[in-house]
Protein backbone atom coordinates (compact mmCIF):
# COMPACT_ATOMS: atom_id res chain seq x y z
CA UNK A 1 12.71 4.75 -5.01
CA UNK A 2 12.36 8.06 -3.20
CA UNK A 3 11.06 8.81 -0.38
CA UNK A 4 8.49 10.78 -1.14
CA UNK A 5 7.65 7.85 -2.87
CA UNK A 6 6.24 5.55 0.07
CA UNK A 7 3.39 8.05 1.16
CA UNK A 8 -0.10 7.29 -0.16
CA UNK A 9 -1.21 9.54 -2.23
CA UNK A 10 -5.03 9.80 -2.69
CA UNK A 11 -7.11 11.89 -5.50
CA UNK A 12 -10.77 11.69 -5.35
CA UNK A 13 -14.10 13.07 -6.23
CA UNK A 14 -16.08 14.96 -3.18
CA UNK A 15 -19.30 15.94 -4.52
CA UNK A 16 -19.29 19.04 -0.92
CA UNK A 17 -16.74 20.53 -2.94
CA UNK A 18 -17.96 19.94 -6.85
CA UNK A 19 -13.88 19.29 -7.60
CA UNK A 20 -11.11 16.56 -7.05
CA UNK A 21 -9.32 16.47 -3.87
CA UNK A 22 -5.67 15.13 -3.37
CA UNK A 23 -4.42 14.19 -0.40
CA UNK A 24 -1.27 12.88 1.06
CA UNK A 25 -2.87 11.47 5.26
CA UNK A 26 0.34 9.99 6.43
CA UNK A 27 2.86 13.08 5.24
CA UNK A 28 0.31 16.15 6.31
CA UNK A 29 -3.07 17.40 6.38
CA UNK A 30 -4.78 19.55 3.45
CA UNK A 31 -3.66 18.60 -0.05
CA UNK A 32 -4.59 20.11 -3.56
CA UNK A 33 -7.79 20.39 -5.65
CA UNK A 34 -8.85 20.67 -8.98
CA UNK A 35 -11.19 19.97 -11.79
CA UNK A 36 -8.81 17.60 -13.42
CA UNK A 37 -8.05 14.72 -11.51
CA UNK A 38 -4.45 13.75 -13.56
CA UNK A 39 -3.53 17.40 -12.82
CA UNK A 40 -4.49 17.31 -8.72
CA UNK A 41 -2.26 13.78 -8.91
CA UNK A 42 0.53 15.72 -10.34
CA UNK A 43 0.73 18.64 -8.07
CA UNK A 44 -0.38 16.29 -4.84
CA UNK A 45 3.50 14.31 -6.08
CA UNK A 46 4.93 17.91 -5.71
CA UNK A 47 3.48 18.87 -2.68
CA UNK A 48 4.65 15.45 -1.25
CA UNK A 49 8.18 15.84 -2.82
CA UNK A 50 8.49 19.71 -1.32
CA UNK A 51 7.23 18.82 1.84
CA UNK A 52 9.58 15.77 2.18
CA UNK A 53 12.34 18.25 1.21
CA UNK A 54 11.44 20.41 3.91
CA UNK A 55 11.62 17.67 6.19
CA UNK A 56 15.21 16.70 5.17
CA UNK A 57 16.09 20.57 5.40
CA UNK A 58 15.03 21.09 9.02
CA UNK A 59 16.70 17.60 9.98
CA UNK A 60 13.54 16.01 11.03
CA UNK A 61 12.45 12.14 10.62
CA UNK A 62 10.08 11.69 7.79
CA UNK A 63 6.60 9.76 9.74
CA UNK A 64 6.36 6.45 8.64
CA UNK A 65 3.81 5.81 6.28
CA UNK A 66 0.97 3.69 7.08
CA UNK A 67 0.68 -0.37 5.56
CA UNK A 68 -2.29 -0.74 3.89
CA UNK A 69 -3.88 -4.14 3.51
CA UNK A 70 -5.84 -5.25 0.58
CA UNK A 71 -8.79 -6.63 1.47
């Protein structure tokens, strides 16, 4: 497993925007949009993947992602 592979990674509908939104909470804040929600999934992965590249780069701890309980 990677670790980009911990982080949460969230794609949903906002009707505000008309669009899908993806969205990475515990790694940073924006994310990606689109109008295909497979395609916002894929590019939210390489957002999370860059920006847990950049963390390794600059020497800094990756946050710890959040547990998430089923209900």
């Amino acid at each position: 497993m990677s670790p980009a592979d911990r982080y949460h990674l969230v794609v949903y509908w906002s009707d505000e925007d008309q669009c899908y939104v993806g969205l990475c909470p515990d790694l940073f804040y924006g994310g990606t949009h689109g109008d295909d929600p497979e395609q916002v999934f894929k590019n939210l992965r390489t957002i999370v993947a860059d920006v847990v590249e950049s963390y390794r780069a600059e020497g800094k701890p990756l946050p710890e992602p959040r547990d998430l309980v089923a209900p």
